[in-house]
Structures are given as structure tokens and as C-alpha cells.
PDB file of N, CA and C in Angstrom:
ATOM      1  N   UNK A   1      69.858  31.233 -19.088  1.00  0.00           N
ATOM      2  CA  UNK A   1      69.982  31.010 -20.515  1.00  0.00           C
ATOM      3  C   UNK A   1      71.309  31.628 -20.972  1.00  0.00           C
ATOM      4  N   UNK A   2      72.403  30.709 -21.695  1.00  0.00           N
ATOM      5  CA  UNK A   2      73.598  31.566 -22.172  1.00  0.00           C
ATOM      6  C   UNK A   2      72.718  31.994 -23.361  1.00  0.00           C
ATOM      7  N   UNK A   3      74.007  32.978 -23.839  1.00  0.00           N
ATOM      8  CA  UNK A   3      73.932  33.410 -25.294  1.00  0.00           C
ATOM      9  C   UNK A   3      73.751  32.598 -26.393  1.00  0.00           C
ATOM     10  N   UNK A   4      74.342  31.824 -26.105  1.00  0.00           N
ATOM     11  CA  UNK A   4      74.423  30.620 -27.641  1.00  0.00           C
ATOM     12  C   UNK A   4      73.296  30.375 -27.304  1.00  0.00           C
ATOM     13  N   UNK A   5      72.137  29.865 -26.306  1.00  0.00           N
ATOM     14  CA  UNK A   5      70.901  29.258 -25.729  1.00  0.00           C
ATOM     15  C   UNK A   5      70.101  30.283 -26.468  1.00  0.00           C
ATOM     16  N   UNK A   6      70.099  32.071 -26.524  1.00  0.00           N
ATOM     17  CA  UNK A   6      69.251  33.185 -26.515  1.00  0.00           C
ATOM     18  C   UNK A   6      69.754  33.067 -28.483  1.00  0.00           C
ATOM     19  N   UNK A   7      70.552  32.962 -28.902  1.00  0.00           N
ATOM     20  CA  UNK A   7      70.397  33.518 -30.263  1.00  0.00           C
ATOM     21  C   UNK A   7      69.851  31.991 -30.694  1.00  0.00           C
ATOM     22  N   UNK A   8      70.350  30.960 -30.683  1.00  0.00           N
ATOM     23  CA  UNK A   8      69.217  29.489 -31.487  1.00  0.00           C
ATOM     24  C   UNK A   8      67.664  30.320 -31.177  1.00  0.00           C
ATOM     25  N   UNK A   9      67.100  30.646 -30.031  1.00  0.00           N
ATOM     26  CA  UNK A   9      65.615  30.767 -29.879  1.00  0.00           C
ATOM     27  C   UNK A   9      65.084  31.508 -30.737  1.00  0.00           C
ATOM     28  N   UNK A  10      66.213  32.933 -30.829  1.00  0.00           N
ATOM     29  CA  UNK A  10      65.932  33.598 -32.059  1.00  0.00           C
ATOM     30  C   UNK A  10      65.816  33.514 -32.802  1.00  0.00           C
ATOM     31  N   UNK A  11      66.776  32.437 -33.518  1.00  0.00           N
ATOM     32  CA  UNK A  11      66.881  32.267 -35.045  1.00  0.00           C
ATOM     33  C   UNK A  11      65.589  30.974 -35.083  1.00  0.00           C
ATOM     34  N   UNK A  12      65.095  30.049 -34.132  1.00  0.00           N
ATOM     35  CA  UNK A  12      63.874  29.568 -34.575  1.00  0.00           C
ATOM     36  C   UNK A  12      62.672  30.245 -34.601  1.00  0.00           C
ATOM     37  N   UNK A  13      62.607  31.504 -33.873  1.00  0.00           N
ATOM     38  CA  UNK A  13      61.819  31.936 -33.846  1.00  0.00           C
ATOM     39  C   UNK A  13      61.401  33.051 -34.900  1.00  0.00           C
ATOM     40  N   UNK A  14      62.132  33.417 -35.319  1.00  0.00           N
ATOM     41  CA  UNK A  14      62.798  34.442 -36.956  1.00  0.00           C
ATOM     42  C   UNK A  14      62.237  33.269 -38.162  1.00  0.00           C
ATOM     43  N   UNK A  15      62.630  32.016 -38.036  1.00  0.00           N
ATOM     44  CA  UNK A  15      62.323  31.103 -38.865  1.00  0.00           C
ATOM     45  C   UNK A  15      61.076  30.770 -39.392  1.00  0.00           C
ATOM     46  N   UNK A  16      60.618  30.510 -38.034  1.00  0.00           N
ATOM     47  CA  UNK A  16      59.073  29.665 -37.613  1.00  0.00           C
ATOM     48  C   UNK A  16      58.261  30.726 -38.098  1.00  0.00           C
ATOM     49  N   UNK A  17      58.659  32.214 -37.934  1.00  0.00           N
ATOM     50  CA  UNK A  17      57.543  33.470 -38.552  1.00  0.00           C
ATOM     51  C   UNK A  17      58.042  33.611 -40.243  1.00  0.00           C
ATOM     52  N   UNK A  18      59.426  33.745 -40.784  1.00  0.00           N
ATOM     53  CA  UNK A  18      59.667  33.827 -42.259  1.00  0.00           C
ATOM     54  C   UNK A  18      58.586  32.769 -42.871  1.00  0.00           C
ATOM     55  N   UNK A  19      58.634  31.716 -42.112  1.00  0.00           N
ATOM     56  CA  UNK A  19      58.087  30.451 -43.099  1.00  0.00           C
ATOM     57  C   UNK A  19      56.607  30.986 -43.154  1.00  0.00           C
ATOM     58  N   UNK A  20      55.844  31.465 -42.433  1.00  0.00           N
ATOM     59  CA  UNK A  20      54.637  31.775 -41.836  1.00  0.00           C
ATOM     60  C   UNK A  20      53.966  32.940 -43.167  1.00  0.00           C
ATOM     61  N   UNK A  21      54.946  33.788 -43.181  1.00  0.00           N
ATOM     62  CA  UNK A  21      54.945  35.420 -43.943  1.00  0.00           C
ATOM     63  C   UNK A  21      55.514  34.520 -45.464  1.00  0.00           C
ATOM     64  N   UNK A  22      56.013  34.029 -45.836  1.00  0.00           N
ATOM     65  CA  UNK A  22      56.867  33.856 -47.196  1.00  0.00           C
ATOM     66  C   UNK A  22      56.485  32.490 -47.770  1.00  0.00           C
ATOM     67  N   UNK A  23      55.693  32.447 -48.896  1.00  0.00           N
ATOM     68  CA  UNK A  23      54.985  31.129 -48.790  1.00  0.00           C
ATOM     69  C   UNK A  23      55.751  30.677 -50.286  1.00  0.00           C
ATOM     70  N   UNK A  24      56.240  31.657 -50.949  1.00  0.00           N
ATOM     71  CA  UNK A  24      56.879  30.888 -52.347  1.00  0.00           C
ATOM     72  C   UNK A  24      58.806  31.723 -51.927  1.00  0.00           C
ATOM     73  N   UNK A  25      59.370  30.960 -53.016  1.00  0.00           N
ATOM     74  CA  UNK A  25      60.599  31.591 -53.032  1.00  0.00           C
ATOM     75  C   UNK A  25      60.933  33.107 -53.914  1.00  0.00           C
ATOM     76  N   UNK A  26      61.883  33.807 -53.345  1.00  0.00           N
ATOM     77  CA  UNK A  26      61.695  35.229 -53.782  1.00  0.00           C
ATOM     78  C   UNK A  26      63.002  34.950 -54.953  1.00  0.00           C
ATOM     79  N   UNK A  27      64.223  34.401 -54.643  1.00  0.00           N
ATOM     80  CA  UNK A  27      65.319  33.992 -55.432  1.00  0.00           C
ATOM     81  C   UNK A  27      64.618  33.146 -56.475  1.00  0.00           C
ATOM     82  N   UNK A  28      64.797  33.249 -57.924  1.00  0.00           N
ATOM     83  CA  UNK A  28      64.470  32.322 -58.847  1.00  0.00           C
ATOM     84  C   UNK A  28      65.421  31.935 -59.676  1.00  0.00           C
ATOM     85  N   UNK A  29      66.244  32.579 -60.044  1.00  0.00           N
ATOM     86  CA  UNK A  29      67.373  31.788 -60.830  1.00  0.00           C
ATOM     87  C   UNK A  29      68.819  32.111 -60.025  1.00  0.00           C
ATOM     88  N   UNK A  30      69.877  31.607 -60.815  1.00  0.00           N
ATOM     89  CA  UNK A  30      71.275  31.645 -60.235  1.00  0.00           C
ATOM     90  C   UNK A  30      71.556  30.753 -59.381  1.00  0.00           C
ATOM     91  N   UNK A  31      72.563  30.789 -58.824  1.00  0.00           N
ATOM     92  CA  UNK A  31      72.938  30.188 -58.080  1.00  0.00           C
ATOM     93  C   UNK A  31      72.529  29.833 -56.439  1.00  0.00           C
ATOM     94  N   UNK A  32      72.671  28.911 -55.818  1.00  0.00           N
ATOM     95  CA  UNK A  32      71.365  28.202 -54.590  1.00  0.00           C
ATOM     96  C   UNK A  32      72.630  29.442 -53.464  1.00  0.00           C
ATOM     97  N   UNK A  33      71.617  30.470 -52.853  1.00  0.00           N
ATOM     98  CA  UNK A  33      72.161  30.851 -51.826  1.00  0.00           C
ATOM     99  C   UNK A  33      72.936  29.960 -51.024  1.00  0.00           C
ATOM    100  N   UNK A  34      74.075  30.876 -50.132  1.00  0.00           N
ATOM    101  CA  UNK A  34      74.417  29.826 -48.607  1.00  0.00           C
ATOM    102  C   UNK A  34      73.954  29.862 -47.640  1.00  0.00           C
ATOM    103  N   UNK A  35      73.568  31.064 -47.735  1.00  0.00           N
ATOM    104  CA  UNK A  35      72.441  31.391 -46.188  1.00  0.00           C
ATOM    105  C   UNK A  35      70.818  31.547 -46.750  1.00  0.00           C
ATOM    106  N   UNK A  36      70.284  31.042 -45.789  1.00  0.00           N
ATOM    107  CA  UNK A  36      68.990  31.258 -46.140  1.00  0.00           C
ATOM    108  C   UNK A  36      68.790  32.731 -45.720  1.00  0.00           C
ATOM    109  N   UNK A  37      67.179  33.033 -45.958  1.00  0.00           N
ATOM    110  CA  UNK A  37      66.959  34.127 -45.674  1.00  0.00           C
ATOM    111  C   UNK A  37      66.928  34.755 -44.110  1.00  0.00           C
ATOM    112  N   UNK A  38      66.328  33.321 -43.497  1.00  0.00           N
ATOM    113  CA  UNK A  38      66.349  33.205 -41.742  1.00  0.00           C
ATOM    114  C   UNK A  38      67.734  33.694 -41.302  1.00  0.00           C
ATOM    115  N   UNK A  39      68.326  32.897 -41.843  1.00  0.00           N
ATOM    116  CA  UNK A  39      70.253  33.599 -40.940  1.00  0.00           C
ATOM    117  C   UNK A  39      70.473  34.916 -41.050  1.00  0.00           C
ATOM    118  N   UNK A  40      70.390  35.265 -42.687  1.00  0.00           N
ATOM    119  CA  UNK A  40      70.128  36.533 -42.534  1.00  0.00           C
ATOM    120  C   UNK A  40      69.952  37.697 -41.589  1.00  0.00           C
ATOM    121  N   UNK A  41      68.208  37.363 -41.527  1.00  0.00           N
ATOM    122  CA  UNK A  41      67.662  38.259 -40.636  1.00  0.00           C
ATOM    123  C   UNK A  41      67.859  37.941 -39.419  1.00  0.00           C
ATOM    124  N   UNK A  42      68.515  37.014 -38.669  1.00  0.00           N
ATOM    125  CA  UNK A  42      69.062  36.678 -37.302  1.00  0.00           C
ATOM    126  C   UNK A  42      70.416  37.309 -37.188  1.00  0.00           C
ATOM    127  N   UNK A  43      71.168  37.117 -38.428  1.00  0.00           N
ATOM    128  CA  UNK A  43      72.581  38.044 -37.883  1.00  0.00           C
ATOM    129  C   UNK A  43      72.539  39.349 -38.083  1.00  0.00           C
ATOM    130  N   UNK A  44      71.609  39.945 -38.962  1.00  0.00           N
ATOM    131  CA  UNK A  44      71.241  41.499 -38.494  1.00  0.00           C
ATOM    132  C   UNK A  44      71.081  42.072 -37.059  1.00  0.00           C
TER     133      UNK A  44
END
């Protein structure tokens, strides 16, 4: 598995659980983020 192969798994797998845990949106007004919250917590 390269790297680029090991961080996608992560970040679906970071995803597949946010969506799981977070059932409404936490942002309500302003402006539409660029990153979701998933990228986020994957490039941490």
C-alpha cells in the first residue's frame, strides 16, 4: 500500500464514522466552508 493508497483509506474511513456520529450540521450561517469537517480531521 503507498501512502497516497494509506491516507484516501483514512480519510474514508474518518468520513464513513463523522457521518455516523454527526447527524445535523454544526455550521449554520456564513459562509459554505472549503473543507469539510472530514479533511479536517484527516489532515490533523
Amino acid at each position: 500500500m503507498t501512502i497516497d493508497e494509506f491516507i484516501i483509506k483514512i480519510y474514508l474511513m474518518v468520513d464513513d464514522y463523522h457521518k455516523k456520529i454527526v447527524t445535523n450540521r454544526l455550521r449554520q450561517g456564513g459562509y459554505a466552508p472549503k473543507l469539510t469537517d472530514s479533511d479536517i480531521i484527516t489532515m490533523e
